[in-house]
Protein backbone atom coordinates (compact mmCIF):
# COMPACT_ATOMS: atom_id res chain seq x y z
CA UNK A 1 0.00 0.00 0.00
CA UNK A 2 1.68 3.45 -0.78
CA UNK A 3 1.42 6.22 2.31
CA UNK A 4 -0.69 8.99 2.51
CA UNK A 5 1.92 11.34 2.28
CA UNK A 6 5.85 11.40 2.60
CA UNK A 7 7.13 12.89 6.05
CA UNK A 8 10.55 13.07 6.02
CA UNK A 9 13.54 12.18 3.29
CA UNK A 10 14.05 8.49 5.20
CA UNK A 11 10.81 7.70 4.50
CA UNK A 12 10.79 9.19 0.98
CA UNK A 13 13.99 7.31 0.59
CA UNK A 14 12.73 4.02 1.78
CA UNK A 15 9.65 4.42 -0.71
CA UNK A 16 11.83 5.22 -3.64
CA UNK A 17 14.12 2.19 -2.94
CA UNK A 18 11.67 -0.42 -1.97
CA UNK A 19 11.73 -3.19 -4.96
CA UNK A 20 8.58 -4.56 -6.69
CA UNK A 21 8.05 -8.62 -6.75
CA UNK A 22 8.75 -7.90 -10.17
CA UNK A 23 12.34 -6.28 -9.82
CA UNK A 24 13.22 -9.02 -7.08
CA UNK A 25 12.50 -11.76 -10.34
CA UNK A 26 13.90 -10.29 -12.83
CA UNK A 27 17.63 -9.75 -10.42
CA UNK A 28 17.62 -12.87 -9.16
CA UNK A 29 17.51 -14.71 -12.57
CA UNK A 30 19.97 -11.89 -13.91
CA UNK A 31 23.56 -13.55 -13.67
CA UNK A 32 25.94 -11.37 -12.42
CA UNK A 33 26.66 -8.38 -10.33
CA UNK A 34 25.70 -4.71 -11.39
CA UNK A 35 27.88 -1.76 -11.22
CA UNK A 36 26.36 1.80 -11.31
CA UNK A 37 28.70 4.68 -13.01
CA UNK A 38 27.77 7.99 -11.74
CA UNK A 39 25.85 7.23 -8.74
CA UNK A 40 25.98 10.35 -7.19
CA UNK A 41 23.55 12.38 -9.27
CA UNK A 42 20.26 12.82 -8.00
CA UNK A 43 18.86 9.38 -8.98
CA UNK A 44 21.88 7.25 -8.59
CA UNK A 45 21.89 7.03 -4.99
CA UNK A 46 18.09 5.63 -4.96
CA UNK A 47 18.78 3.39 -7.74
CA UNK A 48 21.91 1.79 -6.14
CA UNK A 49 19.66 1.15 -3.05
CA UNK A 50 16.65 -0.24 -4.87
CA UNK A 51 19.42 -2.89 -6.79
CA UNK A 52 20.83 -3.85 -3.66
CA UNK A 53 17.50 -4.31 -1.53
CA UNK A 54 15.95 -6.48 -4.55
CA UNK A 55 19.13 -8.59 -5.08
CA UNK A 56 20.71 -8.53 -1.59
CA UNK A 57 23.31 -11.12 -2.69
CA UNK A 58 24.96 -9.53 -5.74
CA UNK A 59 27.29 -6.78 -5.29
CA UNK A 60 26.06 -3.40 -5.63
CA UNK A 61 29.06 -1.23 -6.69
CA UNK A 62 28.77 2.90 -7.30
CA UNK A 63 30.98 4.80 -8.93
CA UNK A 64 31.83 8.19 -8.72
CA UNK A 65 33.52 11.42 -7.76
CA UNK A 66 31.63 11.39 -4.65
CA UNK A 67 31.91 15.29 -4.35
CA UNK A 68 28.96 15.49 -1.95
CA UNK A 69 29.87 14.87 1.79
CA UNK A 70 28.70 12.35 3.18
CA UNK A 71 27.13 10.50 -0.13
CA UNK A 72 29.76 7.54 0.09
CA UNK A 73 29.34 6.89 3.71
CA UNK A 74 25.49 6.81 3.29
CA UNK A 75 25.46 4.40 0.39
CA UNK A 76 27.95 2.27 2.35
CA UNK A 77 25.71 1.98 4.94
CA UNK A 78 23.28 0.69 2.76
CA UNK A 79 25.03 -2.38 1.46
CA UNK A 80 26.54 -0.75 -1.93
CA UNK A 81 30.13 -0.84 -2.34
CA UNK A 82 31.75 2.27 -3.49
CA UNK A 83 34.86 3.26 -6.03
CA UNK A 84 35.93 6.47 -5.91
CA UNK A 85 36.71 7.64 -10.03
CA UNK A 86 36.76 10.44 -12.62
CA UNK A 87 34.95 8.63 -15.45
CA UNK A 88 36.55 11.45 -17.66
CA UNK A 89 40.29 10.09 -16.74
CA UNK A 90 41.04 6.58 -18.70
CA UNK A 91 43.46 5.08 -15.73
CA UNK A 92 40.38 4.76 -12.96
CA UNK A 93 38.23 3.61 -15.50
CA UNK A 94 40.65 0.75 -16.71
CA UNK A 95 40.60 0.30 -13.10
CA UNK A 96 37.31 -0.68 -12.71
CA UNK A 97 36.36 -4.27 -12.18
CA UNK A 98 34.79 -6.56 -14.84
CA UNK A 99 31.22 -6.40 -14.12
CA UNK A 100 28.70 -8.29 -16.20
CA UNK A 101 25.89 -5.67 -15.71
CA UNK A 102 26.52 -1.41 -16.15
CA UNK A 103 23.84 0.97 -15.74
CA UNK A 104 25.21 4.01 -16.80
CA UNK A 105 24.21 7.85 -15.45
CA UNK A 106 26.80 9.67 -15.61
CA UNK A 107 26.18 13.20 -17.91
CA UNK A 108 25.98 16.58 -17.55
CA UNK A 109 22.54 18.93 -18.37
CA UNK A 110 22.71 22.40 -15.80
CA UNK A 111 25.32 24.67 -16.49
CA UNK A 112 25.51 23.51 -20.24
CA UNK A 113 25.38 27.07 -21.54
CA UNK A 114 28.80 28.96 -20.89
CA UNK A 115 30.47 25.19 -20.64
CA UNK A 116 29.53 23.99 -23.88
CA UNK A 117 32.74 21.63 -23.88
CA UNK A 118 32.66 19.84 -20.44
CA UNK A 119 28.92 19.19 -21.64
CA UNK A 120 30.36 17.00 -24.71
CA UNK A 121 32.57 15.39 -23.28
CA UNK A 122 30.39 14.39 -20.04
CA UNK A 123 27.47 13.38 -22.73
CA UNK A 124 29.41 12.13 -25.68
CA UNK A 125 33.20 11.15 -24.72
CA UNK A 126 32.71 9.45 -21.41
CA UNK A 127 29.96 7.53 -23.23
CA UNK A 128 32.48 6.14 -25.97
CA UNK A 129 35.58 5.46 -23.27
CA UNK A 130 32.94 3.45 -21.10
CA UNK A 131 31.20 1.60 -23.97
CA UNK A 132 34.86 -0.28 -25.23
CA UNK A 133 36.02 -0.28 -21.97
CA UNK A 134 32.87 -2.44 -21.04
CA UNK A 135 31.89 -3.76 -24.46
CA UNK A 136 31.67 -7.64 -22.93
CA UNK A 137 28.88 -6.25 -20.08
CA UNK A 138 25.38 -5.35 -20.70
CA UNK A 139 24.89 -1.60 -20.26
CA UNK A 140 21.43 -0.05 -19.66
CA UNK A 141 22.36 3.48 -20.23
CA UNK A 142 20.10 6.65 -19.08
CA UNK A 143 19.37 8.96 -22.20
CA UNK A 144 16.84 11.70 -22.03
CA UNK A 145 13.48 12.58 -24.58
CA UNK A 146 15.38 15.55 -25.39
CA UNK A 147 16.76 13.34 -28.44
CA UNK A 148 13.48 13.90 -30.07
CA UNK A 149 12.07 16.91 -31.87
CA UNK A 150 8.91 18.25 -30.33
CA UNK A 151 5.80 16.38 -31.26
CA UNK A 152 2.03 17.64 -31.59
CA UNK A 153 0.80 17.30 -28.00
CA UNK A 154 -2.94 16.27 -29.68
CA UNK A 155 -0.75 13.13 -31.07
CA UNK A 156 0.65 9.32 -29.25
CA UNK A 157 4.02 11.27 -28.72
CA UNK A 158 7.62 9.98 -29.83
CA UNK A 159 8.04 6.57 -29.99
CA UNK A 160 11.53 4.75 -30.31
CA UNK A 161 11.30 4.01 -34.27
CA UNK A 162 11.32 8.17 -34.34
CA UNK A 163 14.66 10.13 -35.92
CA UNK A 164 17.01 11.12 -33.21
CA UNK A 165 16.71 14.85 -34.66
CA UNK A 166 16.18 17.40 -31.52
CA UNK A 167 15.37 21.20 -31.34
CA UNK A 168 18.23 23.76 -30.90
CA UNK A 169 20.60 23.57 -27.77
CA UNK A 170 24.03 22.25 -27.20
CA UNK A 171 22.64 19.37 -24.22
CA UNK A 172 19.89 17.73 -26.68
CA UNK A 173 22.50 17.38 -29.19
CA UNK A 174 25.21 16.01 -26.98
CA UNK A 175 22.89 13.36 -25.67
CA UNK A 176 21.94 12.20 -29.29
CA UNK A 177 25.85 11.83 -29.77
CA UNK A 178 25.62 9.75 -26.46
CA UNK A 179 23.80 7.36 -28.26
CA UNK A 180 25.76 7.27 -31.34
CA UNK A 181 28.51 6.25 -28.92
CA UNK A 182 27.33 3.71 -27.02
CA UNK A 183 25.12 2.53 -30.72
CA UNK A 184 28.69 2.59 -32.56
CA UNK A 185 30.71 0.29 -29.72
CA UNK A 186 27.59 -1.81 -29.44
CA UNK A 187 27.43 -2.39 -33.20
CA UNK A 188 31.24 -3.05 -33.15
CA UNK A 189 32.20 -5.35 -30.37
CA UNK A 190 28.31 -6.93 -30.26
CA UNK A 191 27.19 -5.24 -26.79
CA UNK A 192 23.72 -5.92 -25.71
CA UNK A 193 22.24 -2.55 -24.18
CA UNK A 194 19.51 -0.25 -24.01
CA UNK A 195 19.36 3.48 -23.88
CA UNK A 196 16.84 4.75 -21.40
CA UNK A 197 15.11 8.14 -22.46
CA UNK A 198 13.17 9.10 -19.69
CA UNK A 199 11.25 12.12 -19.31
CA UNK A 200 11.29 13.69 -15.83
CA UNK A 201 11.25 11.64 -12.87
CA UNK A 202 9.59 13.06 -9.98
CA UNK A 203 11.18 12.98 -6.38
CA UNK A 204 9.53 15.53 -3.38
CA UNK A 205 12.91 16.93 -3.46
CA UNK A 206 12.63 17.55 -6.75
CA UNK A 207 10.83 17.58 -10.81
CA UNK A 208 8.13 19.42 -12.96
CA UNK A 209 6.12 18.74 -10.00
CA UNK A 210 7.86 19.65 -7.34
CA UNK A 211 9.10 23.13 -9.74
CA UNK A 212 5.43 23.49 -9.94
CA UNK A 213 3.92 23.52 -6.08
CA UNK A 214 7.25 25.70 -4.99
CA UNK A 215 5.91 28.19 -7.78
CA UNK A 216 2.53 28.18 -6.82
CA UNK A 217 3.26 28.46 -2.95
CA UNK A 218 5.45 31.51 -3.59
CA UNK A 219 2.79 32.99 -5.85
CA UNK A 220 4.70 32.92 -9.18
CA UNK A 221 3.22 32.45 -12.13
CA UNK A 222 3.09 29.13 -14.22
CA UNK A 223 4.66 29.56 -17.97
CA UNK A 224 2.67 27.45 -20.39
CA UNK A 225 4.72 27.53 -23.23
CA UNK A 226 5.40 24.20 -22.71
CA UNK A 227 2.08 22.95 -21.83
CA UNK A 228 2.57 19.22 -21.67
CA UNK A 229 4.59 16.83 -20.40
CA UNK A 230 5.51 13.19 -19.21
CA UNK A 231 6.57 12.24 -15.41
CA UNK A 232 7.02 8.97 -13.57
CA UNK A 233 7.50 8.07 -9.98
CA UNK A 234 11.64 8.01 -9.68
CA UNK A 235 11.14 4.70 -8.25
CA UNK A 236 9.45 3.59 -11.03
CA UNK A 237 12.12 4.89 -13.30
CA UNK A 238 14.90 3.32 -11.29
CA UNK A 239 12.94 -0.20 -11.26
CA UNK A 240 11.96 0.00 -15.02
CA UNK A 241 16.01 0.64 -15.93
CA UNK A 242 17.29 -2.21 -13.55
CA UNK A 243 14.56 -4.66 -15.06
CA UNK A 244 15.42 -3.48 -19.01
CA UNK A 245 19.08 -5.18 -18.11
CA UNK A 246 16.79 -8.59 -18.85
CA UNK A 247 15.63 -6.75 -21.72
CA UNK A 248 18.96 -5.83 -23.49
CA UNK A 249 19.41 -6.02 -27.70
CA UNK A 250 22.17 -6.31 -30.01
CA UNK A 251 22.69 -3.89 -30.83
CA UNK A 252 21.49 -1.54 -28.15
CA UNK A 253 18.10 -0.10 -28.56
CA UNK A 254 16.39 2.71 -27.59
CA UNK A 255 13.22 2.66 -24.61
CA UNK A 256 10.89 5.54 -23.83
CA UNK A 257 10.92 5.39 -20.07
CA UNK A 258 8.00 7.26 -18.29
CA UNK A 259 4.44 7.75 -17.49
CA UNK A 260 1.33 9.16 -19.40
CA UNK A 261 1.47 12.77 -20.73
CA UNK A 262 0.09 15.19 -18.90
CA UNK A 263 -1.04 18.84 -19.39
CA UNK A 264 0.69 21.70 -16.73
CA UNK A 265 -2.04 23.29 -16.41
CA UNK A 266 -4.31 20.94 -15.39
CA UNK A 267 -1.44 19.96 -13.31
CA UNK A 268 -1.02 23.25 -11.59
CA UNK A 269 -4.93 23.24 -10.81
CA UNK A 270 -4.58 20.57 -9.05
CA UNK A 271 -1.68 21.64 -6.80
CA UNK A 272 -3.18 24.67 -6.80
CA UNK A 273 -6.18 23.26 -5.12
CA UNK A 274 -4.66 20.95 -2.61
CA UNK A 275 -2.03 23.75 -2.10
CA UNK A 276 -5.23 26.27 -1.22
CA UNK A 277 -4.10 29.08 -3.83
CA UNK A 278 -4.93 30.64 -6.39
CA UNK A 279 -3.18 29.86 -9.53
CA UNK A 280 -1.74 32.19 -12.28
CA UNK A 281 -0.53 31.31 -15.76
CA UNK A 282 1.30 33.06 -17.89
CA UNK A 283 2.05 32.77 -22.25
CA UNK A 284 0.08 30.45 -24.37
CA UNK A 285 0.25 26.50 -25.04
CA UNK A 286 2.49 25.71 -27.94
CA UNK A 287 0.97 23.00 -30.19
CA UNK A 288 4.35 20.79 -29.61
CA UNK A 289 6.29 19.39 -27.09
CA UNK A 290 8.72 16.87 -25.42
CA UNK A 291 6.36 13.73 -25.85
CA UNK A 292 6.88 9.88 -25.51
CA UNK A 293 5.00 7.12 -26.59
CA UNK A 294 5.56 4.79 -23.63
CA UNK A 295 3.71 1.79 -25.80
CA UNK A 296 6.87 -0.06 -25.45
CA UNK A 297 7.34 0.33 -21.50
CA UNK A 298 4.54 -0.75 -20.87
CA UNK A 299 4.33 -4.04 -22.91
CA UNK A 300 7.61 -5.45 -20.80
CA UNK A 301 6.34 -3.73 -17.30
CA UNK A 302 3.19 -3.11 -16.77
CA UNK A 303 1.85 0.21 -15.20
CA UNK A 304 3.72 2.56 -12.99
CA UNK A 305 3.26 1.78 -9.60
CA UNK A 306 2.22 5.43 -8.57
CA UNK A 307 -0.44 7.20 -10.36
CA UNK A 308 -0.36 10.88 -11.07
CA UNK A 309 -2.41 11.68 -8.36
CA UNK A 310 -0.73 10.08 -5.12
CA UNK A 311 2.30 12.15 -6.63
CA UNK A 312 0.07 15.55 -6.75
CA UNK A 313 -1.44 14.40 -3.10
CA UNK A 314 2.65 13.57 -2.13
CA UNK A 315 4.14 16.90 -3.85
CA UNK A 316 1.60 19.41 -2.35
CA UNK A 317 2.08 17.77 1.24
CA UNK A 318 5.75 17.84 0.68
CA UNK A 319 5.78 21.45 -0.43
CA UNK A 320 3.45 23.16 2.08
CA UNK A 321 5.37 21.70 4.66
CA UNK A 322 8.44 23.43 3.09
CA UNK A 323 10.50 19.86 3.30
CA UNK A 324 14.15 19.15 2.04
CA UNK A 325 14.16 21.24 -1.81
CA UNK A 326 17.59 19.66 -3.96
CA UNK A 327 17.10 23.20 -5.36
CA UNK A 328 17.42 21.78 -8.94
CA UNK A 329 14.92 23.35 -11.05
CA UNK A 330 14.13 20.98 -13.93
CA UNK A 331 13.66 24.02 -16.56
CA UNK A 332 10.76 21.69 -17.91
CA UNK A 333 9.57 24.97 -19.45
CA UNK A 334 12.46 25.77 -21.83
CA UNK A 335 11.95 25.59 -25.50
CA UNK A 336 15.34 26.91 -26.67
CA UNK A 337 17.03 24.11 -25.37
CA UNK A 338 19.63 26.28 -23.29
CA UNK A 339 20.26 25.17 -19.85
């Protein structure tokens, strides 16, 4: 049974990284261990956690800088062992131990604009150094819907089969190369993979909902430009990409991770209402968007496990209680693709 609302981050945390019957299967018939590269980002933590609580006898192993205090110790704690690397430098990543199953998260969105270069090389060279140095693993590697161009929002959305051929902006077309990376290797040395576009993943900390409520409380108005959009429970997300590493191809392939679209200002109404204000909405709809068809998804697993309006009942709690903020706006609203 999910809760009626989420009090405090340990109990948020122990939602997000409690595993479905489903997950528990699919890892225990999964040979082999799992190693996460770039844990510490704001979903790799709660993914590492869910592996390790629904296989509690592989080895859970997280990778990365570990630049926020007190990340490593935490994950430690939980049971997932922890490497301390600069994906960017080759010697720690030749380091690494042979590991049958990657998921891969490392990449770089915020603070694209003005560092154009780290960007590419977070989204597009790490990608290629990690796919040969791993091309005998499976890697399930996190991509984004920003590798589409904007859809009609009256329409099924983008579905994989769709050209990889995104609006303007430096990060959309970085993560499109990110692809063609880990495609190329895959297509070379055989690597079975899948490339996880999801669109916005929804923590209380965080997400389009979350960016949303804190607007609403502080009496901001709501842009509509983009007027529709996809979210999923992050523990949903987290389970889906763990389960696609049963559902790898040769070569990789790319799955539409999320939930049903939804429209931000029907959205907003209903935060608004549970929030007790008063919305106010600014520009007009645009007649496109970031869209998914999540036909796919849902053929190999089922519904999400949280519907849209537990997370609207979670998210207004959350935010009129003025609980933990990563202070991470999503930018769900730009259309220029600068970030």
């Amino acid at each position: 049974m999910l809760p009626k609302r989420l009090d405090s981050i340990e109990q948020l945390e122990d939602v997000l990284t409690t595993p479905s019957p489903a997950l528990v299967a699919t890892l225990s018939a999964l040979p082999g261990d799992i190693m996460v590269l770039g844990v510490g980002g704001k979903m790799g933590p709660t993914l590492a956690r869910l592996a390790k609580r629904a296989a509690p006898n592989k080895r859970v192993i997280g990778v990365a800088r570990f630049t926020e205090p007190g990340l490593q110790a935490a994950l430690q704690r939980h049971g997932v062992e922890c490497i301390v690397a600069d994906l960017l430098a080759r010697e720690p990543l030749a380091a690494l131990p042979e590991v049958p199953n990657i998921v891969f998260m490392a990449g770089r969105k915020f603070g694209s604009s003005g560092s154009e270069w780290l960007t590419w090389a977070m989204n597009a060279h790490v990608p290629a150094l990690v796919a040969e140095r791993f091309a005998s693993s499976r890697i399930v590697a996190f991509s984004t819907a920003c590798v589409y161009p904007f859809v009609a929002v009256d329409g099924p959305g983008a579905d994989e089969r769709a050209p990889l051929t995104p609006p303007p902006g430096e990060y959309a077309n970085s993560c499109v190369a990110r692809e063609r990376m880990f495609q190329h290797f895959s297509h070379q040395f055989g690597t079975p993979g899948r490339l996880i576009r999801l669109s916005y993943a929804i923590d209380m900390r965080y997400g389009v909902l979350h960016d949303l409520a804190r607007k609403l409380v502080a009496h901001e108005p709501i842009d509509l430009a983009m007027g529709h959009a996809n979210v999923i429970w992050q523990g949903d997300a987290n389970d889906w990409a763990l389960r696609a590493l049963a559902h790898c191809t040769a070569p990789t392939s790319g799955l539409n991770v999320s939930g049903p679209a939804l429209r931000i200002r029907e959205v907003a109404q209903g935060l608004a209402q549970r929030l007790g204000v008063t919305p106010v909405f600014n520009g007009t709809e645009a007649p496109t968007a970031w869209l998914v068809d999540i036909g796919e998804a849902l053929r190999l697993f089922g519904e999400p496990s949280v519907p849209l309006a537990t997370l609207l009942d979670w998210t207004a709690d959350w935010v009129a209680h003025d609980r933990a903020s990563l202070g991470k706006p999503t930018h769900y609203e730009a259309r220029d693709g600068k970030y």
